[in-house]
C-alpha atoms as a PDB file:
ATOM      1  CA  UNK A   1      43.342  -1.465 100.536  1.00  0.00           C
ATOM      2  CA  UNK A   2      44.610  -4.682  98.659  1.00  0.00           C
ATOM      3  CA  UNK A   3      47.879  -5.157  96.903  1.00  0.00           C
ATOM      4  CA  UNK A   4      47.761  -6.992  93.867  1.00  0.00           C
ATOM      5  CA  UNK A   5      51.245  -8.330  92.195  1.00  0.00           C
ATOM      6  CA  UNK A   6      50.164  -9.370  88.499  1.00  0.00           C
ATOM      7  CA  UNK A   7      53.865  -9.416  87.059  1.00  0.00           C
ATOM      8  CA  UNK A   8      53.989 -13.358  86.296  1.00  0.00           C
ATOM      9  CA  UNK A   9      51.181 -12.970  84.014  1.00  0.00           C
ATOM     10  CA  UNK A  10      53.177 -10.634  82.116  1.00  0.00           C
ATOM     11  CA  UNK A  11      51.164  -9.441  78.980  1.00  0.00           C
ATOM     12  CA  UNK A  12      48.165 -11.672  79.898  1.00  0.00           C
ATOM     13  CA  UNK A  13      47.413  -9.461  83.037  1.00  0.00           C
ATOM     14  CA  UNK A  14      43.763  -7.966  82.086  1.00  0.00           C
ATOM     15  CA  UNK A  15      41.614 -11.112  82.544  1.00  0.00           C
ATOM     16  CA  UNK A  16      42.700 -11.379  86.197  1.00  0.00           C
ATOM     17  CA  UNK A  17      42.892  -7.940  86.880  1.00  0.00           C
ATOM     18  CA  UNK A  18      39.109  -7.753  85.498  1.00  0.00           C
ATOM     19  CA  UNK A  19      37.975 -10.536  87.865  1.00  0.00           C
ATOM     20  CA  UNK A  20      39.656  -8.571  90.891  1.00  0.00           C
ATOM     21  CA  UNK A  21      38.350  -4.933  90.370  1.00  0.00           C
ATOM     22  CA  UNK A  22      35.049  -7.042  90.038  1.00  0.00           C
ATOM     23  CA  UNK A  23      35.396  -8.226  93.678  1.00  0.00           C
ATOM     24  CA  UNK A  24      36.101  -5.143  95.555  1.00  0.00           C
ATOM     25  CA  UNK A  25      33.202  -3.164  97.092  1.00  0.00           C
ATOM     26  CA  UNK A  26      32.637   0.446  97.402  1.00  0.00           C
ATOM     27  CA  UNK A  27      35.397   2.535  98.328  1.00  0.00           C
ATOM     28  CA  UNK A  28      37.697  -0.061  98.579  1.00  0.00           C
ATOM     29  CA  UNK A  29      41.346   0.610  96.879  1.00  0.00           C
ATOM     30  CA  UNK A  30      42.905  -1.518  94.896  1.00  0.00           C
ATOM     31  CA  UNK A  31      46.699  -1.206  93.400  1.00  0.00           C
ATOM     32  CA  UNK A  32      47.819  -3.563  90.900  1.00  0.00           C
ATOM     33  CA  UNK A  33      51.381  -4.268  89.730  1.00  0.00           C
ATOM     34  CA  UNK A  34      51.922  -4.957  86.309  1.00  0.00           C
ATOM     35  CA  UNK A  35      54.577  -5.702  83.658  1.00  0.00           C
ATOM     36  CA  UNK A  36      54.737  -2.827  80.733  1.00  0.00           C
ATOM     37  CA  UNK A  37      57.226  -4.039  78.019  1.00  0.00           C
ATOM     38  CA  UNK A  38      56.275  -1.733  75.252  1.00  0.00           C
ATOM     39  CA  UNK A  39      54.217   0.570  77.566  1.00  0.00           C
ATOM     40  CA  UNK A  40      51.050  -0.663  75.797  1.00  0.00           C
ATOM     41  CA  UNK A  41      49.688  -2.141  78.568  1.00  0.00           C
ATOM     42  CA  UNK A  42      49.411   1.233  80.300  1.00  0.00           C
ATOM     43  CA  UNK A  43      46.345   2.548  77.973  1.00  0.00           C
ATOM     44  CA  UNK A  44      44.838  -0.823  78.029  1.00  0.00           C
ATOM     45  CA  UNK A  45      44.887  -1.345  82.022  1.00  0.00           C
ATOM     46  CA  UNK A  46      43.421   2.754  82.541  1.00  0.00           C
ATOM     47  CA  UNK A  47      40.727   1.561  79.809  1.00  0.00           C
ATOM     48  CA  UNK A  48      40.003  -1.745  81.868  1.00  0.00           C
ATOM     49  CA  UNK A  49      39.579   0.212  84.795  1.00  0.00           C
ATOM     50  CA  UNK A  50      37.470   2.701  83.435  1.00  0.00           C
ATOM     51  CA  UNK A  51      35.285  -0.107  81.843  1.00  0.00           C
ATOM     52  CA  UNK A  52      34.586  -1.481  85.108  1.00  0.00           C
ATOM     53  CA  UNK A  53      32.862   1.714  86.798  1.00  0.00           C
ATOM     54  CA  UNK A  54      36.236   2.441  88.969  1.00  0.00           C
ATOM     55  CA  UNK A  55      38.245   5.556  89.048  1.00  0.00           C
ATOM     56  CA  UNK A  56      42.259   5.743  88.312  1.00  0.00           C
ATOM     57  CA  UNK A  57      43.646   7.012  90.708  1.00  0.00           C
ATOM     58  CA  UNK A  58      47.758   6.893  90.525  1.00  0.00           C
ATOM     59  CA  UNK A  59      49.526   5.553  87.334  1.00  0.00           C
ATOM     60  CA  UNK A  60      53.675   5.054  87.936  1.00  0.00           C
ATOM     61  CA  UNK A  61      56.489   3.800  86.853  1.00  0.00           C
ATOM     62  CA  UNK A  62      57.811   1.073  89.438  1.00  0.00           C
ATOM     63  CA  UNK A  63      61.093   0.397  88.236  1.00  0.00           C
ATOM     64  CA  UNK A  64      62.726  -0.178  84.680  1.00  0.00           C
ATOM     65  CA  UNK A  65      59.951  -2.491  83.681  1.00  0.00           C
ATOM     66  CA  UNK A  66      57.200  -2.490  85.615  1.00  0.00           C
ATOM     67  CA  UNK A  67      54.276  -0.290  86.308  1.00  0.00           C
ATOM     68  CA  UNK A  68      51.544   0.426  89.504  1.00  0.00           C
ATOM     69  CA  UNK A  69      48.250   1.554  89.059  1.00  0.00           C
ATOM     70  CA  UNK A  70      45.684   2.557  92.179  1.00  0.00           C
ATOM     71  CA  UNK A  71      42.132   2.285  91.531  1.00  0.00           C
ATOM     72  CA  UNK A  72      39.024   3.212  93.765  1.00  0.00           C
ATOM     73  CA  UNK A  73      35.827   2.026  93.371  1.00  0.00           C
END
C-alpha cells in the first residue's frame, strides 16, 4: 500500500495521479489525497481511476477541504 499526498497540486492533481496509478502492479493499493474546492474534482478523480482499469475502493471526506480516495488495481 502507498500513500500519495497530491494537495500542492491543488486543481492540477490528475496528470500526476494518472502517472502513479500507471506504476502500481496488480493488487497493489493506492490512496491518494487530494484538494476538492468545489467538489468537482471528486467525479473527475473516480472517472480517472476508472479509466485506468483500477477499482475505487473508498471515497472520503478528509477534513474541511480535502478529500482521500483508495484504489486497487
Amino acid at each position: 500500500m502507498k500513500r500519495y499526498d497530491l494537495r500542492h497540486l491543488k486543481d492540477e492533481f490528475e496528470p500526476r495521479m494518472k502517472e502513479l496509478l500507471g506504476s502500481h502492479s496488480a493488487g497493489e493499493v493506492a490512496i491518494f489525497l487530494f484538494e476538492i474546492g468545489d467538489f468537482s474534482p471528486i467525479q473527475r478523480s473516480a472517472d480517472l481511476v476508472k479509466e485506468c482499469g483500477y477499482e475505487l475502493m473508498n471515497s472520503l471526506k478528509f477534513n474541511e477541504v480535502d478529500w482521500t480516495i483508495v484504489t486497487k488495481k
